[in-house]
N, C-alpha and C. Protein backbone atom coordinates (compact mmCIF):
# COMPACT_ATOMS: atom_id res chain seq x y z
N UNK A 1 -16.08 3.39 22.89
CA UNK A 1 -15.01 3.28 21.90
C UNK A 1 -15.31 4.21 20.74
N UNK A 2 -14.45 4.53 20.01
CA UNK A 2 -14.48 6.11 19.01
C UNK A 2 -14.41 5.00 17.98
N UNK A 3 -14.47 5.99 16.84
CA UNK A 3 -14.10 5.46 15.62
C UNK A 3 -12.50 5.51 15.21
N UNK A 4 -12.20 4.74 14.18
CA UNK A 4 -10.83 4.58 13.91
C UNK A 4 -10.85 5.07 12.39
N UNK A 5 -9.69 5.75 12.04
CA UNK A 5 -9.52 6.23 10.42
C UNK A 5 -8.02 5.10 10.36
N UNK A 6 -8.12 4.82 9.20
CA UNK A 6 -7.36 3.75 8.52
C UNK A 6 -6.16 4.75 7.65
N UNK A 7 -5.03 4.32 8.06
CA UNK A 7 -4.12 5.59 6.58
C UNK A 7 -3.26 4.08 6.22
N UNK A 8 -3.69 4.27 4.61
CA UNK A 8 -3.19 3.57 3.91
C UNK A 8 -1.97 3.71 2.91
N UNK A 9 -0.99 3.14 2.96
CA UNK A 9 0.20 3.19 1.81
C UNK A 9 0.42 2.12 0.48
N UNK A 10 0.55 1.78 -0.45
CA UNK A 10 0.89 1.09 -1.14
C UNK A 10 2.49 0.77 -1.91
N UNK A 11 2.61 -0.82 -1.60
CA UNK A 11 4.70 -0.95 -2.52
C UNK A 11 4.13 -1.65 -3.28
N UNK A 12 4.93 -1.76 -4.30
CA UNK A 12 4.80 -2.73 -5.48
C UNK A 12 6.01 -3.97 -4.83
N UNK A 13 5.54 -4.31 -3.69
CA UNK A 13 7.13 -5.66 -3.09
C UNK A 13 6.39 -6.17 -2.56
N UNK A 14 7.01 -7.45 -1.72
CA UNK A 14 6.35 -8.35 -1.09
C UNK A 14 7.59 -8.56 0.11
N UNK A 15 8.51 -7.21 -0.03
CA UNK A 15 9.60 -7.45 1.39
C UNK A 15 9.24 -7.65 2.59
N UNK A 16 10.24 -9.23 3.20
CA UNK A 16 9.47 -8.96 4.53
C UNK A 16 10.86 -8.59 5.19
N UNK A 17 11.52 -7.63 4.83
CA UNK A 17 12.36 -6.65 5.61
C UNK A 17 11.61 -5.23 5.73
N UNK A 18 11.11 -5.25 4.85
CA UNK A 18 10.23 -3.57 4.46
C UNK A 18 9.09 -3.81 5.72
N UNK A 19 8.59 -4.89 5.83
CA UNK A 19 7.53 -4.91 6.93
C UNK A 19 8.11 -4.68 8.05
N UNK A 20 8.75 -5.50 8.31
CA UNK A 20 9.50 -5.56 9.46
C UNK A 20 10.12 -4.03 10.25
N UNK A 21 10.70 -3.56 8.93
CA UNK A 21 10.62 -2.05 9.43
C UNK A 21 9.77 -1.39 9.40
N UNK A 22 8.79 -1.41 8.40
CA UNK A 22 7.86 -0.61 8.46
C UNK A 22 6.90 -0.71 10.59
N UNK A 23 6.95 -1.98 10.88
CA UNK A 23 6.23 -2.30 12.09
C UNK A 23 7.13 -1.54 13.08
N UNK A 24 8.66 -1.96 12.90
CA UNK A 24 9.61 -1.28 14.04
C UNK A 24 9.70 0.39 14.06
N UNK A 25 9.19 0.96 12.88
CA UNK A 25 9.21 1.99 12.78
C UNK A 25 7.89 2.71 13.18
N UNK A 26 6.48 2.02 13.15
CA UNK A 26 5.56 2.70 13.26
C UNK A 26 5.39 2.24 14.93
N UNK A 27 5.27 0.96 15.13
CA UNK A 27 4.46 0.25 15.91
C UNK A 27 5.81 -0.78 16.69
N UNK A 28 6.51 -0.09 17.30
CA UNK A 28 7.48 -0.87 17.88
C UNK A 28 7.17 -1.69 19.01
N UNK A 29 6.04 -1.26 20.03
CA UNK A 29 5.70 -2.19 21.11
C UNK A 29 4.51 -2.66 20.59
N UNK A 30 4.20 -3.73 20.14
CA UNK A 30 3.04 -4.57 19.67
C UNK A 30 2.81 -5.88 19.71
N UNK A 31 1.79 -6.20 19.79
CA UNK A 31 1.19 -8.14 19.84
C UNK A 31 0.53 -7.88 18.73
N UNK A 32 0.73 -9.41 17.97
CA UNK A 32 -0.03 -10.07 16.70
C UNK A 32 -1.64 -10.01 17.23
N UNK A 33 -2.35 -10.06 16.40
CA UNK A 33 -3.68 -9.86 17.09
C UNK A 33 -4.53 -11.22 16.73
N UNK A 34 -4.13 -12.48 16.30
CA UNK A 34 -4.00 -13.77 15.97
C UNK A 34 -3.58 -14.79 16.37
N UNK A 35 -3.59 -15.59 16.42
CA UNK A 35 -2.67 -17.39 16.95
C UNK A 35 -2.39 -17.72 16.46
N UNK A 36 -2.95 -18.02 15.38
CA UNK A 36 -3.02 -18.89 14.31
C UNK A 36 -2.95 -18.28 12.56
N UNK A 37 -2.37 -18.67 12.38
CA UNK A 37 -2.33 -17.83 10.38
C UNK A 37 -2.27 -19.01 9.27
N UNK A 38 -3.43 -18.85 8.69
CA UNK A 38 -3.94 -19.85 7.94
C UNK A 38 -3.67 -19.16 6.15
N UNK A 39 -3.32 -20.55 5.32
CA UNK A 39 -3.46 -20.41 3.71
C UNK A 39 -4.06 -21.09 3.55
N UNK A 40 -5.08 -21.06 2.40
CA UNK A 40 -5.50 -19.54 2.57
C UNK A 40 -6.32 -19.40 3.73
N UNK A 41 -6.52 -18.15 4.06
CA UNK A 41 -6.80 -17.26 5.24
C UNK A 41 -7.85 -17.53 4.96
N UNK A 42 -8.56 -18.05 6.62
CA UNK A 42 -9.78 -18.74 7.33
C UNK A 42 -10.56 -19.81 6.83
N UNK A 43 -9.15 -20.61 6.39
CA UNK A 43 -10.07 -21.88 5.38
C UNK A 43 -10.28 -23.07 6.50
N UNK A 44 -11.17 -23.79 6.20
CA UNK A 44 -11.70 -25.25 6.72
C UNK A 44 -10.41 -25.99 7.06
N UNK A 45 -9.36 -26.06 5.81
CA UNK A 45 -8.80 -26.95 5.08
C UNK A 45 -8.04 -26.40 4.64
N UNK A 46 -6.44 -25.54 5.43
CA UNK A 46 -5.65 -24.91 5.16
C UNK A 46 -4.79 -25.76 4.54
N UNK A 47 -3.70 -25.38 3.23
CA UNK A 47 -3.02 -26.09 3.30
C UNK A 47 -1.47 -25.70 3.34
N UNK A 48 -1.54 -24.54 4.36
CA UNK A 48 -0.01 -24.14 4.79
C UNK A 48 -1.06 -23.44 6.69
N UNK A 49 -0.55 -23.53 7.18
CA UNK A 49 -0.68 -22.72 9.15
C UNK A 49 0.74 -22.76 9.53
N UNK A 50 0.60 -21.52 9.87
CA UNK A 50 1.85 -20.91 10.58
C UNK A 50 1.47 -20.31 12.05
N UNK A 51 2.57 -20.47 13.08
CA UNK A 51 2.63 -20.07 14.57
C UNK A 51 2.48 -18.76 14.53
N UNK A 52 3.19 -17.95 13.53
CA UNK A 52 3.38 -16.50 14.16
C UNK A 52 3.53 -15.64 12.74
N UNK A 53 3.28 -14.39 12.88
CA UNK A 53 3.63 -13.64 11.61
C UNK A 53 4.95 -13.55 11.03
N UNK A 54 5.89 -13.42 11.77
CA UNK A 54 7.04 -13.62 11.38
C UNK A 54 7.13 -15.17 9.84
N UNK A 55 6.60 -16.48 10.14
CA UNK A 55 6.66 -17.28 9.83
C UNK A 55 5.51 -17.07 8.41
N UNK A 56 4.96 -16.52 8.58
CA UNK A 56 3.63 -16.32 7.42
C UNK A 56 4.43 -15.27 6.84
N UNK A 57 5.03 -14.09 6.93
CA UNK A 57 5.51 -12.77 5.95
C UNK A 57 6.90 -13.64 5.37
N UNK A 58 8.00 -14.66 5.80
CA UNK A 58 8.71 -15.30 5.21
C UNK A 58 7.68 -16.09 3.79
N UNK A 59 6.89 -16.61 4.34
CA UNK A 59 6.08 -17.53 3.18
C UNK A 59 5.32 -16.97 2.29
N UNK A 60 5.13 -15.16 2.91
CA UNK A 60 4.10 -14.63 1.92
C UNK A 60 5.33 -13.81 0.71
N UNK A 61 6.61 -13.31 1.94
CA UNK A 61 7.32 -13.05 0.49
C UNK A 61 8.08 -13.41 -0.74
N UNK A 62 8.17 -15.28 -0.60
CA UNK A 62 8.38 -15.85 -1.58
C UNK A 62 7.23 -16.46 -2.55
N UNK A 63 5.90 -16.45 -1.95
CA UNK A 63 4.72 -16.89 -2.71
C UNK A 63 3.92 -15.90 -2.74
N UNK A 64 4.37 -14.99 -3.62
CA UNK A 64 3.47 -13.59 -4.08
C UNK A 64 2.15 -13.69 -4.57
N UNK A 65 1.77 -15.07 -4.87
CA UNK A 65 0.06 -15.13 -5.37
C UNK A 65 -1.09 -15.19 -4.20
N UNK A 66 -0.10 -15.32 -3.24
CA UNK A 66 -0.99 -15.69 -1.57
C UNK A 66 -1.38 -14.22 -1.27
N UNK A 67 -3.17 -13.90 -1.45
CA UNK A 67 -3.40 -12.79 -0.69
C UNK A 67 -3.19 -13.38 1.06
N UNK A 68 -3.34 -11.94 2.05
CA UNK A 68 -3.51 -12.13 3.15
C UNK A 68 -3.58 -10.99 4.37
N UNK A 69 -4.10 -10.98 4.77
CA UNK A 69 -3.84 -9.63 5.66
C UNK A 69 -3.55 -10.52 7.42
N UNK A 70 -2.69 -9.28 7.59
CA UNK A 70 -1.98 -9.53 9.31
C UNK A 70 -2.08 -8.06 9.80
N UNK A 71 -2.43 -8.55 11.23
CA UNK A 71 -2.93 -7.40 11.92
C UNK A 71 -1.85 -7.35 13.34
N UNK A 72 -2.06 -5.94 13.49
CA UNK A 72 -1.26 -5.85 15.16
C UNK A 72 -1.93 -4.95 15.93
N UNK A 73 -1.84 -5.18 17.51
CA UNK A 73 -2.14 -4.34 18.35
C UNK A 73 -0.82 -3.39 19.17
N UNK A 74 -1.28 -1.97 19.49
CA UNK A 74 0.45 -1.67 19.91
C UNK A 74 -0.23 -2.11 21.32
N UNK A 75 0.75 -1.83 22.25
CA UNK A 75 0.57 -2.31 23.59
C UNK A 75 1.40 -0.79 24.29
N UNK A 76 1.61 -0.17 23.70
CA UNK A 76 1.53 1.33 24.06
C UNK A 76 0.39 2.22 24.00
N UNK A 77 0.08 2.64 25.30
CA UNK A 77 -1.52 2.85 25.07
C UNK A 77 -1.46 4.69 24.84
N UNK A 78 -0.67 4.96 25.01
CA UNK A 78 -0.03 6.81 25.12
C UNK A 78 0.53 6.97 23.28
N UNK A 79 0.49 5.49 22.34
CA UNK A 79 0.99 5.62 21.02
C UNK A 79 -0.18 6.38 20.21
N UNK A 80 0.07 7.14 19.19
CA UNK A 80 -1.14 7.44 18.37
C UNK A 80 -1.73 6.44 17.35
N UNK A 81 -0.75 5.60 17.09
CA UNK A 81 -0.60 4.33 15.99
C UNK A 81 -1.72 3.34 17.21
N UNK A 82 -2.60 3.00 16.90
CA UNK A 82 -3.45 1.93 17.88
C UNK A 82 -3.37 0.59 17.10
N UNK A 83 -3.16 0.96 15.81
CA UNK A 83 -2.79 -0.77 14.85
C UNK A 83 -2.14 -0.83 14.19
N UNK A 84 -1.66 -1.89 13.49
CA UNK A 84 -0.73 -1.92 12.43
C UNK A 84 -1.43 -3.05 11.55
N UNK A 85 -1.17 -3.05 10.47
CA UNK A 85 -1.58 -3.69 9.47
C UNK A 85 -0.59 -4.01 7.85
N UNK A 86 -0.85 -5.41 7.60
CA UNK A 86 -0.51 -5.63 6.36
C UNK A 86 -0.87 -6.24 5.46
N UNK A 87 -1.55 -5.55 4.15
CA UNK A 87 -2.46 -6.32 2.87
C UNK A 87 -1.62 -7.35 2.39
N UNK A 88 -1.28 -8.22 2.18
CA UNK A 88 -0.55 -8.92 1.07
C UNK A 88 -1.29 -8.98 -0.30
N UNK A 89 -1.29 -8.58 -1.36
CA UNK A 89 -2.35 -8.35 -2.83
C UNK A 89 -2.13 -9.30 -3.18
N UNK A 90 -2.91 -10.14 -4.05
CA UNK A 90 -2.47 -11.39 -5.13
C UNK A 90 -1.66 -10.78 -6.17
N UNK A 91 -1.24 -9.55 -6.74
CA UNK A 91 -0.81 -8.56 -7.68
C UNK A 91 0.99 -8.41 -7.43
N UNK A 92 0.73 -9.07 -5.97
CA UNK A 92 2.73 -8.92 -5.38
C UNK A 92 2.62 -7.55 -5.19
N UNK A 93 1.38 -7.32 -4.48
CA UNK A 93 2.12 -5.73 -3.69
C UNK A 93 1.61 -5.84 -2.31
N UNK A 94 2.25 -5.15 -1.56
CA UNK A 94 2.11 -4.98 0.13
C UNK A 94 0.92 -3.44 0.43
N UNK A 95 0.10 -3.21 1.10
CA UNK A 95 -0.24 -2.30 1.53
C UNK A 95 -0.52 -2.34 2.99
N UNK A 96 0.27 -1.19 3.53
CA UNK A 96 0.78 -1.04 4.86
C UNK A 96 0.30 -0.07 5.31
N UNK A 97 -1.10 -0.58 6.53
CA UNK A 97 -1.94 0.57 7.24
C UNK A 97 -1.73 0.37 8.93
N UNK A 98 -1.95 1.94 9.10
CA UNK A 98 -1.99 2.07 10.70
C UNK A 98 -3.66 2.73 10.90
N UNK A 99 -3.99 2.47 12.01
CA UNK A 99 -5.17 2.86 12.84
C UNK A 99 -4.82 3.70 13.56
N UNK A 100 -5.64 5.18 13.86
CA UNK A 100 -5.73 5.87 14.61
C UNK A 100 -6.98 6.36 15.24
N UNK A 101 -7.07 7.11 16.31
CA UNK A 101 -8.45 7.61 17.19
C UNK A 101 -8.79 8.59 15.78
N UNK A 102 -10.13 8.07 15.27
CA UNK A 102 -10.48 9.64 14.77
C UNK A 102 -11.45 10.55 15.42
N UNK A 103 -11.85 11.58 15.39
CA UNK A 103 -12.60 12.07 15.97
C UNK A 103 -13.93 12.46 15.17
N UNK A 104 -15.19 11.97 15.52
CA UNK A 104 -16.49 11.75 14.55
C UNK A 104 -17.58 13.07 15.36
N UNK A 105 -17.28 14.28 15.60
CA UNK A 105 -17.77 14.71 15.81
C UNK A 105 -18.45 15.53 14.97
N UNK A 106 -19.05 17.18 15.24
CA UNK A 106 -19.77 17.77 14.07
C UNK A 106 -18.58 18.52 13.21
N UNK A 107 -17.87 18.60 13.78
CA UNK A 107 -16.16 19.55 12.86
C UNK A 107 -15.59 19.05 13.41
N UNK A 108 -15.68 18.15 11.91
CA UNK A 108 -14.96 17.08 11.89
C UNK A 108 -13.35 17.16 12.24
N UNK A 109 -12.37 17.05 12.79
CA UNK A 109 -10.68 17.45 12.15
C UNK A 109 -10.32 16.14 12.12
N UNK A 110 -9.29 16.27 11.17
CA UNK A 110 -8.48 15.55 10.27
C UNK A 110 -7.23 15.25 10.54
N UNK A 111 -6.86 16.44 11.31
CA UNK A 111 -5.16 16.49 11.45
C UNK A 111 -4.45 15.63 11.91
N UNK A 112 -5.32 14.42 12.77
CA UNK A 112 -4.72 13.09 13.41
C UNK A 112 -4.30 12.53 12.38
N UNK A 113 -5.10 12.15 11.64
CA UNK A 113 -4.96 10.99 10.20
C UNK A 113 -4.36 11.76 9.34
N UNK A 114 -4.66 12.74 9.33
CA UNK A 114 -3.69 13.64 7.97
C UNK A 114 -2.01 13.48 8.30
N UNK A 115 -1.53 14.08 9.18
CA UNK A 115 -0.48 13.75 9.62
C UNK A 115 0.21 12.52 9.77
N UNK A 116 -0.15 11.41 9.56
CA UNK A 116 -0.23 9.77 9.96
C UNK A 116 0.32 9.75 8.45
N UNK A 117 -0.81 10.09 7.55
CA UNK A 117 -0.64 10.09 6.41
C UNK A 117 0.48 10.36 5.85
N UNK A 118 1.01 12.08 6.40
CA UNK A 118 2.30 12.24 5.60
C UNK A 118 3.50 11.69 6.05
N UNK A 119 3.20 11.45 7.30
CA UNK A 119 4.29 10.26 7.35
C UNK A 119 4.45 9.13 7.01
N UNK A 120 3.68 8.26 7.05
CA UNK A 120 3.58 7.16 5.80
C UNK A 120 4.10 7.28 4.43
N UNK A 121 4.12 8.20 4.17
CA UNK A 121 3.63 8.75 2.25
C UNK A 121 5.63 9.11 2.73
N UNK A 122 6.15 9.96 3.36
CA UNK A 122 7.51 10.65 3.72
C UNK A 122 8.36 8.55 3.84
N UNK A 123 8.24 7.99 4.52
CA UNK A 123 8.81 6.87 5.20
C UNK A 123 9.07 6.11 3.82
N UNK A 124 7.70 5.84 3.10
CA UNK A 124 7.67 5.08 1.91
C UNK A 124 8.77 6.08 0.91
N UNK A 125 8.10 6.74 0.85
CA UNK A 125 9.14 7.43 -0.69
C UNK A 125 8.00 7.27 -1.73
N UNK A 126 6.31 7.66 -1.51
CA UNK A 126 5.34 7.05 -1.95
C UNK A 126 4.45 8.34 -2.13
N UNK A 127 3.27 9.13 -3.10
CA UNK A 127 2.55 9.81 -3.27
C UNK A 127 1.39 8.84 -2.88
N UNK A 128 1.64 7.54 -2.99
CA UNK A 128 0.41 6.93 -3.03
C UNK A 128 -0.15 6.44 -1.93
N UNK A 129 -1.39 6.71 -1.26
CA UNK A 129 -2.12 6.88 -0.02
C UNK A 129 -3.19 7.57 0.17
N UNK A 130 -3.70 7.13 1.60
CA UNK A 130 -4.99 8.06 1.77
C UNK A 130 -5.38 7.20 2.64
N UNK A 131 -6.70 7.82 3.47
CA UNK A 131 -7.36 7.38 4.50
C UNK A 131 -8.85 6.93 4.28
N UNK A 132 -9.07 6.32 5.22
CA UNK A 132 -10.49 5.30 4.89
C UNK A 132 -10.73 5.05 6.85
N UNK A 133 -12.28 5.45 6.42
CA UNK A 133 -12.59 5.28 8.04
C UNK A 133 -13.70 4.03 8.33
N UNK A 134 -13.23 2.86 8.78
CA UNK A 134 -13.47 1.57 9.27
C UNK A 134 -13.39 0.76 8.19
N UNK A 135 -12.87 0.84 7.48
CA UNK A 135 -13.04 0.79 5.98
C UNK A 135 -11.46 -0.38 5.27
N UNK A 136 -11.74 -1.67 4.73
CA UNK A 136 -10.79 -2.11 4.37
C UNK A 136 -9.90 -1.55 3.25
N UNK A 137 -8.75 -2.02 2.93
CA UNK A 137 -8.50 -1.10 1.30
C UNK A 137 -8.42 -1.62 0.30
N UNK A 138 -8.10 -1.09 -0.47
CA UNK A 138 -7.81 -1.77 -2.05
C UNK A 138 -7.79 -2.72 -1.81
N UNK A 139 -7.97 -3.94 -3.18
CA UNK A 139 -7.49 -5.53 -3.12
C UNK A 139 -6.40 -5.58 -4.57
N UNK A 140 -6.36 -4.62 -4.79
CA UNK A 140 -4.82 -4.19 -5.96
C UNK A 140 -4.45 -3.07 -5.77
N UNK A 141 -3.08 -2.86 -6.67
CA UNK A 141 -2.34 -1.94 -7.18
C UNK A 141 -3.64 -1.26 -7.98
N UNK A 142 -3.76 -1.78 -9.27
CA UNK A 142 -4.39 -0.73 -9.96
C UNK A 142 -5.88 -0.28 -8.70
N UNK A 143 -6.56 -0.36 -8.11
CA UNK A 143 -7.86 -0.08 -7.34
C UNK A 143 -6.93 1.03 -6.65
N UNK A 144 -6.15 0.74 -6.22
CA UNK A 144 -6.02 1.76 -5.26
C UNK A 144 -5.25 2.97 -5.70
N UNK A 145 -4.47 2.99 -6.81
CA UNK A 145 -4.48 4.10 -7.63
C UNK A 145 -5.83 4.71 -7.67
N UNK A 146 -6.54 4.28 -7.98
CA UNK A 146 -7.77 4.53 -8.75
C UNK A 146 -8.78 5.39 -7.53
N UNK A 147 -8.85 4.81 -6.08
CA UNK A 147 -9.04 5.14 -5.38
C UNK A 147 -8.34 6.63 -4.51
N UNK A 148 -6.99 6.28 -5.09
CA UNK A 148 -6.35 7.50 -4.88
C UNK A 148 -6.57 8.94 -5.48
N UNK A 149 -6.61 8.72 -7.02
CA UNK A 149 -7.00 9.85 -8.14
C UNK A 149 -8.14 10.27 -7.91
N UNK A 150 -9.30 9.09 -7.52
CA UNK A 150 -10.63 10.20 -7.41
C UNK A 150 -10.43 11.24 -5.96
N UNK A 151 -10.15 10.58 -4.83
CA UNK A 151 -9.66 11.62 -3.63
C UNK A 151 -9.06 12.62 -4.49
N UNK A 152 -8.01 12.66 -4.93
CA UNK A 152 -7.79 14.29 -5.11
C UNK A 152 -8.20 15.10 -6.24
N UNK A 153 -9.16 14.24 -7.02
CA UNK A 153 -10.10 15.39 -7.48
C UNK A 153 -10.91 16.35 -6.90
């Protein structure tokens, strides 16, 4: 198995129409990679569980203080997108990542994830992004600005 580069986007929303497209748009043939979705996430002593993501992104976009992340697998194996992903921030913002093959060799290229990138960054209507290899992202808005500005220094 290779390594995976992470391309990350950031909204200031908690839409779960924006997800919803965002998934149909990146990652249209996919399985939840979960059973079970717990508040908070992986507690003893949840005190909200939901069946399916669908049912957790309804609950996460009216209770914006609930961090959480949801994951997907595509089930297109010929897709370049191999995951899908969604941060929920305690801040009420969404950050919306896909997984791709990167390649970890001695030259190095980029152009898989780079490209991932500008489409993400094009879809959103967003400057704000960047890639991270195995690597979780921000846990805010402001971090991941922040994370963003030093990259393009």
């Amino acid at each position: 198995m290779g390594y995976l580069a992470d391309i990350y986007v950031i909204k200031k929303t908690r839409s779960k129409k924006l997800a919803d497209d965002f998934l149909n748009h990146f990652l249209p043939n996919r399985k939840e990679s979960s059973s079970e979705y717990l508040i908070p996430e992986y507690s003893d002593n949840p005190t909200h569980e939901f069946e399916n993501t669908d049912e957790l992104m309804s609950f996460l976009e009216k209770n914006e203080n609930y961090p959480n992340r949801i994951y997907w697998r595509n089930t297109d194996e010929k897709n370049l997108n191999k995951h899908g992903m969604i941060f929920y921030n305690e801040d009420g913002t969404m950050i919306f990542g896909i997984s791709r093959n990167a390649e970890m060799s001695g030259n190095l290229n980029t152009e898989n994830e780079d490209q991932c990138l500008i489409e993400m960054k094009k879809y959103f209507d967003t400057n704000l992004g960047y890639v991270q290899y195995e690597n979780p992202p921000a846990d805010s808005y402001e971090e991941f600005v922040e994370i963003v500005n030093n990259l393009e220094k």
